[in-house]
PDB file of N, CA and C in Angstrom:
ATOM      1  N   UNK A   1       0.842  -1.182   0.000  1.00  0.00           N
ATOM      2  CA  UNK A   1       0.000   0.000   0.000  1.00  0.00           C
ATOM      3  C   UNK A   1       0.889   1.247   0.000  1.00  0.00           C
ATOM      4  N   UNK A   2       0.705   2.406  -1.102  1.00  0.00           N
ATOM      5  CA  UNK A   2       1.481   3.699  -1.041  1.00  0.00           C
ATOM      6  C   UNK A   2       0.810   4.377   0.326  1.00  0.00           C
ATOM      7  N   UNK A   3       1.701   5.414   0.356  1.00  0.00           N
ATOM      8  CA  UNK A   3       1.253   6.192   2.280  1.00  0.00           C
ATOM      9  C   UNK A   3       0.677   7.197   1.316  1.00  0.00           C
ATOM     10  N   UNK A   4       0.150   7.579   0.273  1.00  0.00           N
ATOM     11  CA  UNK A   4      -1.796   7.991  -0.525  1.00  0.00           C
ATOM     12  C   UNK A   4      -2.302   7.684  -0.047  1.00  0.00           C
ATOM     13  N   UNK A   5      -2.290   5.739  -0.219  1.00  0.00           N
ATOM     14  CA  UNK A   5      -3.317   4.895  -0.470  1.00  0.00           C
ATOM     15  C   UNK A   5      -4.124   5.351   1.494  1.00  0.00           C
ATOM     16  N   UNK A   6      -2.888   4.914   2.032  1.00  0.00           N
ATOM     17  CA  UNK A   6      -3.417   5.088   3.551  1.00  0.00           C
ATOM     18  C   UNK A   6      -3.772   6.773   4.520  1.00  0.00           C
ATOM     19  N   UNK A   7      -3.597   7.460   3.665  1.00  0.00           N
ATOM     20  CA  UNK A   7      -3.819   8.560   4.128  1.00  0.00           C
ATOM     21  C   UNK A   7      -5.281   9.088   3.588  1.00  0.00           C
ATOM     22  N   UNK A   8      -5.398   8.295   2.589  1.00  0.00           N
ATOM     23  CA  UNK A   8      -7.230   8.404   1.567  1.00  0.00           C
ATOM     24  C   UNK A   8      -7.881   7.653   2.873  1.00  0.00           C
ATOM     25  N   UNK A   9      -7.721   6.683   3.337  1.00  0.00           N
ATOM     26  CA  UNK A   9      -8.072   5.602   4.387  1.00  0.00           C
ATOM     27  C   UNK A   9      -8.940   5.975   5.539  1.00  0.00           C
ATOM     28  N   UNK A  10      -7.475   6.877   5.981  1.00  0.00           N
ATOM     29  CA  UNK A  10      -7.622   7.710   7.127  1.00  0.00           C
ATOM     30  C   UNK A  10      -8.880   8.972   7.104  1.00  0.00           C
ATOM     31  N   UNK A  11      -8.731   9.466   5.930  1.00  0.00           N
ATOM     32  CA  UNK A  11      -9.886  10.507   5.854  1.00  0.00           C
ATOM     33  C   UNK A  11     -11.458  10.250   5.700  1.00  0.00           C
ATOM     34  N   UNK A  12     -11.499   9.328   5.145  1.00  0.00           N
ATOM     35  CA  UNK A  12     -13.188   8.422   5.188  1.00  0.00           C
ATOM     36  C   UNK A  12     -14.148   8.593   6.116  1.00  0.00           C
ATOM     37  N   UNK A  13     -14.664   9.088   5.450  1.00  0.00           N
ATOM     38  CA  UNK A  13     -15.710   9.318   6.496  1.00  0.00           C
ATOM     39  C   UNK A  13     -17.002   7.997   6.548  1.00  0.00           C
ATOM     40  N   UNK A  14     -17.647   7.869   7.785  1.00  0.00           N
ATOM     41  CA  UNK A  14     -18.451   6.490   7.919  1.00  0.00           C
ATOM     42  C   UNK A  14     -19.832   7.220   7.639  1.00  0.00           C
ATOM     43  N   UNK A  15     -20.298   6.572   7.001  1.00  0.00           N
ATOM     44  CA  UNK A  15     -21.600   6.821   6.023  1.00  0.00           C
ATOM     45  C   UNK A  15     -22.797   5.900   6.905  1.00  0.00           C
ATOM     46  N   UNK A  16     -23.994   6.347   6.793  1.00  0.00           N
ATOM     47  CA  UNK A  16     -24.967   5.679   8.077  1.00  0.00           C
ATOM     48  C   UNK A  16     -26.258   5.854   7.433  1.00  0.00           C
ATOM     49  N   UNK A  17     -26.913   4.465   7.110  1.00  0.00           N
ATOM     50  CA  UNK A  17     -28.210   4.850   6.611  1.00  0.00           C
ATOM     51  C   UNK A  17     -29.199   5.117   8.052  1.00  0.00           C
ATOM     52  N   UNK A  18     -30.102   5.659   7.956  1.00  0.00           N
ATOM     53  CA  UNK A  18     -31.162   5.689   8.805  1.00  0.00           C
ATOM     54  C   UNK A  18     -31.296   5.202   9.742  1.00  0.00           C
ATOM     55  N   UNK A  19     -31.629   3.544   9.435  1.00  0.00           N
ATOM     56  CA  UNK A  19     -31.767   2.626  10.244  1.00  0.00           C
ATOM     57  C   UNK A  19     -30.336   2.277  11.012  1.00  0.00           C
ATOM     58  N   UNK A  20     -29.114   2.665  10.489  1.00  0.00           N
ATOM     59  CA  UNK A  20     -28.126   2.386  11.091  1.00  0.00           C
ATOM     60  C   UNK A  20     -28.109   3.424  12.229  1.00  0.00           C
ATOM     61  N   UNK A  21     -28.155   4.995  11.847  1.00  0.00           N
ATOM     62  CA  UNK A  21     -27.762   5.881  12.523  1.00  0.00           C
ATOM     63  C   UNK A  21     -28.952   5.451  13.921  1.00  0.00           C
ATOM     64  N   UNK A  22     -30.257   5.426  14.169  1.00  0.00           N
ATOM     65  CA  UNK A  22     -31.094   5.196  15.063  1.00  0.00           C
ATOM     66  C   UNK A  22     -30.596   3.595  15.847  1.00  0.00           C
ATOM     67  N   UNK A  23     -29.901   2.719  15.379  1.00  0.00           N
ATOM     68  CA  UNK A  23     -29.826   1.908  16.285  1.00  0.00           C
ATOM     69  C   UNK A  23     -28.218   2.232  16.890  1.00  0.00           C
ATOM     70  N   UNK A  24     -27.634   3.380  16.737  1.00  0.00           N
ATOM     71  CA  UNK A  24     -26.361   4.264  17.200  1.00  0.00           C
ATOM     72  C   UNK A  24     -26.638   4.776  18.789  1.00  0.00           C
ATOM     73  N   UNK A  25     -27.550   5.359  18.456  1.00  0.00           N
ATOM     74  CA  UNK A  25     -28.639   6.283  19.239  1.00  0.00           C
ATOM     75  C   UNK A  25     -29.388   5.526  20.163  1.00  0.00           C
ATOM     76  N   UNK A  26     -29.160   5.532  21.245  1.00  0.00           N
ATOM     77  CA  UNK A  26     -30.743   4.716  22.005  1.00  0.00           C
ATOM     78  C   UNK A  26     -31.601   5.830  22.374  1.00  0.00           C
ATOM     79  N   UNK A  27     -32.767   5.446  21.766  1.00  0.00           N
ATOM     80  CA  UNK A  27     -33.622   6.431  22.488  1.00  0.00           C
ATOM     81  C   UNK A  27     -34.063   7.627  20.908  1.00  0.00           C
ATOM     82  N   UNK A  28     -33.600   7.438  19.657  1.00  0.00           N
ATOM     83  CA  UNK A  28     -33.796   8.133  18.272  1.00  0.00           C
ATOM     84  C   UNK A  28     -34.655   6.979  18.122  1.00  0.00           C
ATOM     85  N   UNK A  29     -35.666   7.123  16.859  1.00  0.00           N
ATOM     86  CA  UNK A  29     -35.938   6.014  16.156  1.00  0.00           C
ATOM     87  C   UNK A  29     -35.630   6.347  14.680  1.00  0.00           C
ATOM     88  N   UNK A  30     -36.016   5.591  13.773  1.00  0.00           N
ATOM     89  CA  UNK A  30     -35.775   5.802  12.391  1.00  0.00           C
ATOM     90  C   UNK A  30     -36.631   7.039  12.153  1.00  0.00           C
ATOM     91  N   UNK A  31     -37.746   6.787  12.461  1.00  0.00           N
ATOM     92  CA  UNK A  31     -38.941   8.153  12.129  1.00  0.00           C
ATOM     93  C   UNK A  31     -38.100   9.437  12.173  1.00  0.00           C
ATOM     94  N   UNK A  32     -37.663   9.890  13.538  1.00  0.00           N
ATOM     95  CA  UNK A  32     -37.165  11.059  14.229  1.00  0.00           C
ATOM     96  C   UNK A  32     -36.093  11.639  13.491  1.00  0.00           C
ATOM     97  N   UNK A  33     -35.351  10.089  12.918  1.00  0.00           N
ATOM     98  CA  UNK A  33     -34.065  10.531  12.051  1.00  0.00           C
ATOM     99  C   UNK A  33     -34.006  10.993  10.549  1.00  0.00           C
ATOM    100  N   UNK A  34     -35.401  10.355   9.779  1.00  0.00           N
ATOM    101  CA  UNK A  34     -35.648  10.372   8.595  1.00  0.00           C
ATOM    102  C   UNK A  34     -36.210  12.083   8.750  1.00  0.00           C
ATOM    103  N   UNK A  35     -37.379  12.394   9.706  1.00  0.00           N
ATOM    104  CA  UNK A  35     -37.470  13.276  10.056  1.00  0.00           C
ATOM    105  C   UNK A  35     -36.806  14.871  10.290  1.00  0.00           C
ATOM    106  N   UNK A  36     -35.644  14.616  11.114  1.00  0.00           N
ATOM    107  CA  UNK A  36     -34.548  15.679  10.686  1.00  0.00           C
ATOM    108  C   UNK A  36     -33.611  15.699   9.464  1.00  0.00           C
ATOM    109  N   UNK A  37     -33.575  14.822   8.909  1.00  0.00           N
ATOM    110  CA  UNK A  37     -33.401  14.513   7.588  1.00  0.00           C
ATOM    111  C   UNK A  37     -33.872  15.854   6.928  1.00  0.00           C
ATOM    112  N   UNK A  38     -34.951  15.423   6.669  1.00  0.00           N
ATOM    113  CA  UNK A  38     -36.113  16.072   5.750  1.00  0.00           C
ATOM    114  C   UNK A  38     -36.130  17.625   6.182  1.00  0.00           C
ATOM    115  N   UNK A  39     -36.197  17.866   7.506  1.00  0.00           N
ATOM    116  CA  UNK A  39     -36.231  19.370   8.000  1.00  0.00           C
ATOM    117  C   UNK A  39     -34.847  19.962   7.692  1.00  0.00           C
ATOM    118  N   UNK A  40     -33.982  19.175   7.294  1.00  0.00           N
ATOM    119  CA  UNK A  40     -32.283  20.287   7.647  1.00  0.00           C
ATOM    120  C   UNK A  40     -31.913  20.360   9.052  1.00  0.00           C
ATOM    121  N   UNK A  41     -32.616  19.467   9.955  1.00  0.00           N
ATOM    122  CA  UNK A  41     -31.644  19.475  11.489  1.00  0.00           C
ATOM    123  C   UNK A  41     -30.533  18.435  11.424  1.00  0.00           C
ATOM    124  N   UNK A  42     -30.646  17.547  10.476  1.00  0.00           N
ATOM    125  CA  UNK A  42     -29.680  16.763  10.679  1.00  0.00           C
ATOM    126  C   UNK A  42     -28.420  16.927   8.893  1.00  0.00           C
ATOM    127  N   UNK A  43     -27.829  17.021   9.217  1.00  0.00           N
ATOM    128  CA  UNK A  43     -26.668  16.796   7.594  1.00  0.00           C
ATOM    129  C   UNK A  43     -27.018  15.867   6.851  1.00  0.00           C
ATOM    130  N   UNK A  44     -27.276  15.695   5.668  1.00  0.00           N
ATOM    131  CA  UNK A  44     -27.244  14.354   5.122  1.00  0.00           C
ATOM    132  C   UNK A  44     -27.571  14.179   3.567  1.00  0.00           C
ATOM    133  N   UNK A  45     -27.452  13.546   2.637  1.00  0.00           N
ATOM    134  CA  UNK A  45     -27.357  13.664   1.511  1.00  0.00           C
ATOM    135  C   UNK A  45     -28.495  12.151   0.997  1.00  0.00           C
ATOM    136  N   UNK A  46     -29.125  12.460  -0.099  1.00  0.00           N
ATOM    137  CA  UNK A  46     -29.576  11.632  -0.745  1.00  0.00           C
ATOM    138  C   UNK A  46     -28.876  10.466  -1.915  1.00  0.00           C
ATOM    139  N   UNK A  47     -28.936   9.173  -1.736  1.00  0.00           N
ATOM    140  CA  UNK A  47     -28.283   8.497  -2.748  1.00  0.00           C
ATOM    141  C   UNK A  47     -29.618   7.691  -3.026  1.00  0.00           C
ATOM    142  N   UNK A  48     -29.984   7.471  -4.418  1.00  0.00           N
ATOM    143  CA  UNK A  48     -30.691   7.077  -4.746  1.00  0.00           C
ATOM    144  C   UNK A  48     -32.247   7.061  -3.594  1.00  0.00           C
ATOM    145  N   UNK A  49     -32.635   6.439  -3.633  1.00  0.00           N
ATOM    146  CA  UNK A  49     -34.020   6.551  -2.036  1.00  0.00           C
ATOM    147  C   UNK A  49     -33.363   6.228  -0.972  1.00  0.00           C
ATOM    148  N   UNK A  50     -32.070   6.298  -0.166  1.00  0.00           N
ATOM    149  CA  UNK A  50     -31.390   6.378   0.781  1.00  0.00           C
ATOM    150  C   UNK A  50     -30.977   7.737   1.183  1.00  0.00           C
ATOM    151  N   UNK A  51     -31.353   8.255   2.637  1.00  0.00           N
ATOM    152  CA  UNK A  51     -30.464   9.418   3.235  1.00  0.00           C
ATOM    153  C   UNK A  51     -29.470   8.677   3.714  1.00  0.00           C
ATOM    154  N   UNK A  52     -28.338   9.367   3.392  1.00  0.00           N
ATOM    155  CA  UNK A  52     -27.185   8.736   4.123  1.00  0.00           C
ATOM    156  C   UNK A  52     -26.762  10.255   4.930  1.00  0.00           C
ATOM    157  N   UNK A  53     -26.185   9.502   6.186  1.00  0.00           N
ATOM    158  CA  UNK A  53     -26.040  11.062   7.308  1.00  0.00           C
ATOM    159  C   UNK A  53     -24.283  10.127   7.875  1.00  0.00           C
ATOM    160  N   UNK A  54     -23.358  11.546   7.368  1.00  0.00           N
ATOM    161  CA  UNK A  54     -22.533  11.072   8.212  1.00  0.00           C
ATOM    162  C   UNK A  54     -22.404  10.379   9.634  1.00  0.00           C
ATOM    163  N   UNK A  55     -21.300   9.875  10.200  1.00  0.00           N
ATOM    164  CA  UNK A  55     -21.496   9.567  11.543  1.00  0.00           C
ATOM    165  C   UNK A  55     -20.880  10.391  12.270  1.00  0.00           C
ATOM    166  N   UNK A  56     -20.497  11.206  11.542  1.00  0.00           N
ATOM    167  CA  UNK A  56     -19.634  12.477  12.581  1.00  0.00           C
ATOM    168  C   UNK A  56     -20.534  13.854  13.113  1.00  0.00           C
ATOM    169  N   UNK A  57     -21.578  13.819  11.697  1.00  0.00           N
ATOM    170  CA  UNK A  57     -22.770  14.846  11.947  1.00  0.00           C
ATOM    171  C   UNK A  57     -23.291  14.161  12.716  1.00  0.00           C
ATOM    172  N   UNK A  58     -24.227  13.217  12.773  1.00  0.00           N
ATOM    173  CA  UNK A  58     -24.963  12.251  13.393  1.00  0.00           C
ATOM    174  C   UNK A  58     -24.798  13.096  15.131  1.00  0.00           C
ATOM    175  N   UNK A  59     -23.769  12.350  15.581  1.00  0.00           N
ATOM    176  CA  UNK A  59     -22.841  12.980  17.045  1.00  0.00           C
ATOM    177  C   UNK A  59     -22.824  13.943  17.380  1.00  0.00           C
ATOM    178  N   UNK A  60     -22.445  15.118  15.885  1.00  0.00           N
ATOM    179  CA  UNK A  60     -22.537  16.309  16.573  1.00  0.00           C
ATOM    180  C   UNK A  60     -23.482  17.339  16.594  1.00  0.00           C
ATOM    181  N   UNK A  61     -25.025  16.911  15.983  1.00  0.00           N
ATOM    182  CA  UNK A  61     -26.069  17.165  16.018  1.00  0.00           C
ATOM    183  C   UNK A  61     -26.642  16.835  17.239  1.00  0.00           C
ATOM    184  N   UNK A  62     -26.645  15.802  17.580  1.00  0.00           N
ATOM    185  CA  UNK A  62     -27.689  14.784  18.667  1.00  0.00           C
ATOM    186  C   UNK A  62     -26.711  15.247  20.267  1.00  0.00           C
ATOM    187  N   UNK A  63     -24.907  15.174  20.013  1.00  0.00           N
ATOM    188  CA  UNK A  63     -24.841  15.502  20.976  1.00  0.00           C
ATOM    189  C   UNK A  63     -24.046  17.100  21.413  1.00  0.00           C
ATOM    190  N   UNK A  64     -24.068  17.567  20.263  1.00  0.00           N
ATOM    191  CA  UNK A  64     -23.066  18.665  20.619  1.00  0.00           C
ATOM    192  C   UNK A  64     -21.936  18.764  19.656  1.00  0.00           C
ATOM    193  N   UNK A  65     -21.085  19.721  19.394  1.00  0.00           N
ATOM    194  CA  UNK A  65     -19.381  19.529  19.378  1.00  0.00           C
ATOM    195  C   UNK A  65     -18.525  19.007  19.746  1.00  0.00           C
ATOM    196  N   UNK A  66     -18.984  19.657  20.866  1.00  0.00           N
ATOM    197  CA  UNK A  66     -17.708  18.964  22.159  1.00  0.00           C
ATOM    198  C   UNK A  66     -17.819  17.253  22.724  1.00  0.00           C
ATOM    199  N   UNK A  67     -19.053  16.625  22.079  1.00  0.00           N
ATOM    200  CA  UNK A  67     -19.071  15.451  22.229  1.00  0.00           C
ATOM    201  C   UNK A  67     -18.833  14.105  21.437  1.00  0.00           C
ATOM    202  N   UNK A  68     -18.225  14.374  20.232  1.00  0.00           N
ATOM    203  CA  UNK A  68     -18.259  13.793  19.137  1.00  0.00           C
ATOM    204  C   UNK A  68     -17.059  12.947  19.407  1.00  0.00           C
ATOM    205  N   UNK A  69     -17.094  11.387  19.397  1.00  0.00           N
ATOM    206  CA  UNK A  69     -16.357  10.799  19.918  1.00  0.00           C
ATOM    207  C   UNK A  69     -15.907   9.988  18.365  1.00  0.00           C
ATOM    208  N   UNK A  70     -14.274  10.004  18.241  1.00  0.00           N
ATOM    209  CA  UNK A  70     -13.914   8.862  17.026  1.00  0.00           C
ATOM    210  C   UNK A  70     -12.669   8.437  17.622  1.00  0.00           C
ATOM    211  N   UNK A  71     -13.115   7.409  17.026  1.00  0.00           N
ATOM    212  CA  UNK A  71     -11.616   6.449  17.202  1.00  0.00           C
ATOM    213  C   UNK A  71     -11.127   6.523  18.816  1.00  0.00           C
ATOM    214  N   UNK A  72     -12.241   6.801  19.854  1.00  0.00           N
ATOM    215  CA  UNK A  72     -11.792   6.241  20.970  1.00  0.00           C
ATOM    216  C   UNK A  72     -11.493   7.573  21.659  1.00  0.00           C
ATOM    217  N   UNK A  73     -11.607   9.074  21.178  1.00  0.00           N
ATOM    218  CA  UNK A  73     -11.358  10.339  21.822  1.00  0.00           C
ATOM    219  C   UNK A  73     -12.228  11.112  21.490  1.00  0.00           C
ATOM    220  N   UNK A  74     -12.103  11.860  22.133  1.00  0.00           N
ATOM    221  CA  UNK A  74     -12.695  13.151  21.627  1.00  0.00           C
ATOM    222  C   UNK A  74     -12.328  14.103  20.721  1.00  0.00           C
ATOM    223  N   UNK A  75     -13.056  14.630  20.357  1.00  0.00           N
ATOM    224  CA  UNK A  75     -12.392  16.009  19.119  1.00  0.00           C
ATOM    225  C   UNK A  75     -12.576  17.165  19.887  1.00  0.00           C
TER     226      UNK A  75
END
């Protein structure tokens, strides 16, 4: 692997359909999520009939900035 290949790697962001992002969440359901979806409270982009919502928005919508946890820390 070129140190590109792994630095493209590193930047990826984790992609979350609906149903993924609500079982993230205890206490969201799919409704609530499809829901801010649709209003602009939550980030998220359409692929074909899928919202896909980052998992970094996801976090820092639901919990804040200062709470957005990856890879085991905080940001």
């Amino acid at each position: 692997m070129y140190k590109e290949d792994s630095i493209m790697e590193n930047n990826k962001r984790r992609m979350l359909t609906i149903g993924e992002a609500a079982r993230l969440i205890e206490g969201i359901t799919e409704y609530r999520i499809r829901q801010m979806c649709k209003t602009g409270q939550l980030p998220c982009f359409k692929a074909g009939n899928k919202f896909l919502i980052s998992e970094e928005a996801l976090y820092e919508t639901v919990f804040g900035k200062s709470s957005v946890v990856i890879g085991g820390g905080k940001m």
